[in-house]
Protein backbone atom coordinates (compact mmCIF):
# COMPACT_ATOMS: atom_id res chain seq x y z
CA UNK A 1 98.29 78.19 86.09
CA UNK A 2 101.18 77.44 84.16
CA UNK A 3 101.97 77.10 80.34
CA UNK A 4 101.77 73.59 78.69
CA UNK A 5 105.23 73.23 76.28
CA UNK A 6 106.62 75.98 77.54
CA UNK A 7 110.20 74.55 77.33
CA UNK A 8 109.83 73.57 73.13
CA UNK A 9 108.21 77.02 72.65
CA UNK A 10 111.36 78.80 74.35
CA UNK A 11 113.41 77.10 71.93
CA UNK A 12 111.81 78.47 68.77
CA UNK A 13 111.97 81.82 69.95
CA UNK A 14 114.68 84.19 70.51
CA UNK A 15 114.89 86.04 74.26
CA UNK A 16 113.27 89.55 72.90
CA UNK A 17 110.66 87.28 71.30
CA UNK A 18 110.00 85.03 74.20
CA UNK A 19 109.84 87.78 76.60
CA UNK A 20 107.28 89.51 73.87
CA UNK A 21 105.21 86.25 73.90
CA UNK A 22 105.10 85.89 77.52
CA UNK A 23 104.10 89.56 78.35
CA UNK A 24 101.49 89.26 75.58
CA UNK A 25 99.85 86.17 77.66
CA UNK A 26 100.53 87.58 81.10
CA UNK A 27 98.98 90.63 80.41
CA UNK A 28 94.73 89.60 79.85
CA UNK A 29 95.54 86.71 82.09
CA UNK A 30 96.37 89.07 85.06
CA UNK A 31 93.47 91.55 83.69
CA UNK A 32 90.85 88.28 84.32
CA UNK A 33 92.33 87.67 87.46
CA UNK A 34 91.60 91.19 88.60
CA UNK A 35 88.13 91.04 87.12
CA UNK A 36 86.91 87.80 89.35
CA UNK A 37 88.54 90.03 92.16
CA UNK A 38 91.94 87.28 92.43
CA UNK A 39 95.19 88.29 94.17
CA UNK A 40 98.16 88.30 91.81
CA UNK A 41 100.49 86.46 93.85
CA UNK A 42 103.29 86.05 91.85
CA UNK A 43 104.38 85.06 88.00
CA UNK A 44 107.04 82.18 88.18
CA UNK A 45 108.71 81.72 84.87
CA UNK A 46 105.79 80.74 82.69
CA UNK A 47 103.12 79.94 85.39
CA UNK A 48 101.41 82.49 87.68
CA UNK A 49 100.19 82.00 91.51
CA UNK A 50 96.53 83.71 92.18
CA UNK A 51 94.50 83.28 95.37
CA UNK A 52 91.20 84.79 96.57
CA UNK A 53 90.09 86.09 99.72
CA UNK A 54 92.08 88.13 101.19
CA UNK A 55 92.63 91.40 100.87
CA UNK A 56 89.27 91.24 100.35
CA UNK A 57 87.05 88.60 101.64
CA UNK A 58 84.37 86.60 99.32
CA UNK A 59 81.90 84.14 100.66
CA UNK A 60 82.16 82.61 96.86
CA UNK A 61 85.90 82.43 96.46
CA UNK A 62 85.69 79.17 95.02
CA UNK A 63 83.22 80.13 92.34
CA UNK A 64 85.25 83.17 91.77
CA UNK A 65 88.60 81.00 91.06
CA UNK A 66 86.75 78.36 89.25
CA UNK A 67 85.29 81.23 86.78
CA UNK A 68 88.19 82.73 86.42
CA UNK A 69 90.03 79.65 85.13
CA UNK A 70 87.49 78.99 82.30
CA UNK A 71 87.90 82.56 81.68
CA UNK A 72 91.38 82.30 81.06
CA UNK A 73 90.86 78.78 79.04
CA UNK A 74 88.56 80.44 77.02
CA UNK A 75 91.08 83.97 75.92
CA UNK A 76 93.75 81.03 74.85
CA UNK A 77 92.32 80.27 71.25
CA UNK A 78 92.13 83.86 70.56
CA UNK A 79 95.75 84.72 71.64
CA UNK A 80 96.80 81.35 69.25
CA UNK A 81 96.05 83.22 66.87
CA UNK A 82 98.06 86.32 67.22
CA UNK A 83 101.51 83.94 67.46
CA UNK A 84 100.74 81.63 64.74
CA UNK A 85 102.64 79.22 65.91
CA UNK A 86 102.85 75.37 64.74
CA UNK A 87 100.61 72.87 66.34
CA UNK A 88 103.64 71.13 68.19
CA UNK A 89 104.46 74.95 69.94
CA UNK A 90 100.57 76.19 70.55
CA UNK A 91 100.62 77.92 73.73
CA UNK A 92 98.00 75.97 76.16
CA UNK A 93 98.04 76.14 80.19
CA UNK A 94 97.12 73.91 83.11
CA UNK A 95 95.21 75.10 85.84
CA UNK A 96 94.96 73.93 89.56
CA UNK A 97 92.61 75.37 91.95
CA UNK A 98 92.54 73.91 95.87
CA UNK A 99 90.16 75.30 98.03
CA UNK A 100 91.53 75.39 101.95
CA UNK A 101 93.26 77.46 104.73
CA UNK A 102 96.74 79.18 103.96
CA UNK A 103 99.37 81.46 105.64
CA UNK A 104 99.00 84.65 104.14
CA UNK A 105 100.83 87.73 104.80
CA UNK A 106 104.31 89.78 104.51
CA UNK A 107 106.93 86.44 104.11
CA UNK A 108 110.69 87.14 103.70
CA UNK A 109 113.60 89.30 105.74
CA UNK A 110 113.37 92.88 106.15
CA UNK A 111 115.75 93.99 103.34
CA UNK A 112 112.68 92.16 101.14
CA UNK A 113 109.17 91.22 101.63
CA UNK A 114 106.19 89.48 99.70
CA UNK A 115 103.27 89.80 100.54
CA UNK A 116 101.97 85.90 99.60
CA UNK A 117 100.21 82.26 100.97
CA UNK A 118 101.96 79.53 101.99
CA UNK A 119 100.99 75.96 103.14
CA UNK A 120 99.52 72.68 102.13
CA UNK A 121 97.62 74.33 100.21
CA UNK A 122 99.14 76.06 97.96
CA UNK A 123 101.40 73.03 97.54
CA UNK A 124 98.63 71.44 96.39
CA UNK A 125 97.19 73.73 93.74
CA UNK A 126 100.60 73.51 92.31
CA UNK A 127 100.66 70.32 92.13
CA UNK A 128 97.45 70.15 90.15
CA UNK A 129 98.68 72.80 88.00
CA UNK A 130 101.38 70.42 87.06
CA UNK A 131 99.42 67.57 86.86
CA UNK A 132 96.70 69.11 84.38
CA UNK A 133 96.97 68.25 80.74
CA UNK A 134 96.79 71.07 78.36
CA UNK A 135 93.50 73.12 78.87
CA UNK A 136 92.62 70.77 81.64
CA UNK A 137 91.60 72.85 84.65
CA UNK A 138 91.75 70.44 88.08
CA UNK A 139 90.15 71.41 91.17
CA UNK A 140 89.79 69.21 94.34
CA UNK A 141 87.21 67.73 95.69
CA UNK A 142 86.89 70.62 98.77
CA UNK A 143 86.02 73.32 95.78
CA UNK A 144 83.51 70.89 93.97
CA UNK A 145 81.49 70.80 96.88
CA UNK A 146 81.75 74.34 97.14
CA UNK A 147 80.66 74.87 93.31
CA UNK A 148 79.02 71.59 92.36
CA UNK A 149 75.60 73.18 91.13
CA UNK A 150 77.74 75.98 89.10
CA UNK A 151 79.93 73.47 87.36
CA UNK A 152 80.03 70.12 84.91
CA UNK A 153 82.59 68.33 86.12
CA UNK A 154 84.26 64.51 86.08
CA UNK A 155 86.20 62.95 88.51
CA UNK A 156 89.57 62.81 87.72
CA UNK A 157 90.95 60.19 90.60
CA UNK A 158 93.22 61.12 93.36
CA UNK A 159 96.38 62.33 94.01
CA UNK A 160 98.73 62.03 97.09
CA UNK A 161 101.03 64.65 98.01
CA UNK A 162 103.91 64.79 100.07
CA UNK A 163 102.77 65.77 103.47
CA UNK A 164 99.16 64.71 103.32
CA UNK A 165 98.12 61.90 105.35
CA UNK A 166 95.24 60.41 102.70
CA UNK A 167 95.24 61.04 98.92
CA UNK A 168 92.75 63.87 97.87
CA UNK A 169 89.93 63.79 95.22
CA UNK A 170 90.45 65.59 92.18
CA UNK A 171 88.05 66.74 89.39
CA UNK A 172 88.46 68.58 86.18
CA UNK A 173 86.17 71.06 85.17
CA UNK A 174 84.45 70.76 82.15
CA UNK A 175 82.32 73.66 81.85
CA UNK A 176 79.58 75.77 83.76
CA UNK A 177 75.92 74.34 83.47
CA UNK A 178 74.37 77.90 82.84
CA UNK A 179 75.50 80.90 81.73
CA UNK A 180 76.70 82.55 84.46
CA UNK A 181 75.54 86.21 85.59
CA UNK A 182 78.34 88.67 86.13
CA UNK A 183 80.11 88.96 89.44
């Protein structure tokens, strides 16, 4: 995910602020990642990398992400209205989900290691992170398959990315068609 504006909202704001504002987001967005049982990759800036599946293995990752995403959609209008902020500055995010094999593991040099996923993949869910509009959540068409009678969703068109040898089929996610139990 990463936050829509992020660079007009900076401006407004002095540093103690800005690092107030940010911690206030991070924090229940990282407590629903941990509740749909997401690894906390990393927090870049304003944006944050989750993936599911390992440590712990779940024959419904994709569900799991997808649900967590409208989760987090659906804290933003209450946390707009802690920060009162102007319509032009209202904090909003973009979320890209890509179902698919990574590298996971310990990555770096001995004096520092992160434990994180690397690959096409998570190129890809980056890129749709970028790519969604404010509130938009994208997923591709891999995880609609895998979530198609859980979700409303439109196709959104394709997008090619560096590296891929055929465009890939993205939809956004509009909603869940029933209420969904708890995991």
């Amino acid at each position: 995910s990463d936050i829509r504006g992020f660079t007009t909202i900076s401006e407004a704001l002095s540093p103690e602020e800005l690092g107030l504002l940010l911690n206030r987001y991070m924090t229940p967005m990282t407590n629903i990642v941990f509740e749909f049982g997401g690894t906390l990759d990393k927090y870049y800036g304003d944006g944050m990398m989750v993936f599911f599946g390992d440590p712990v293995p779940y024959a419904d990752h994709a569900e799991r992400a997808v649900r967590m995403a409208l989760e987090m959609r659906g804290k933003l209008p209450e946390l707009q209205k802690q920060w009162f902020m102007r319509q032009q500055e209202r904090l909003n995010i973009g979320i890209g989900i890509r179902t698919g094999y990574v590298t996971v593991g310990n990555i770096g040099s001995p004096a520092r290691l992160d434990y994180t996923v690397i690959g096409n993949n998570v190129n890809l869910a980056s890129r749709l992170a970028d790519t969604a509009a404010p509130g938009q959540i994208l997923i591709t068409e891999r995880t609609m398959v895998q979530i198609q009678e859980v979700v409303q969703a439109r196709e959104h068109g394709e997008l090619t990315v560096e590296g891929s040898p055929r465009p890939v089929r993205i939809y956004e996610v509009l909603g869940t068609r029933l209420p969904l139990p708890n995991l």
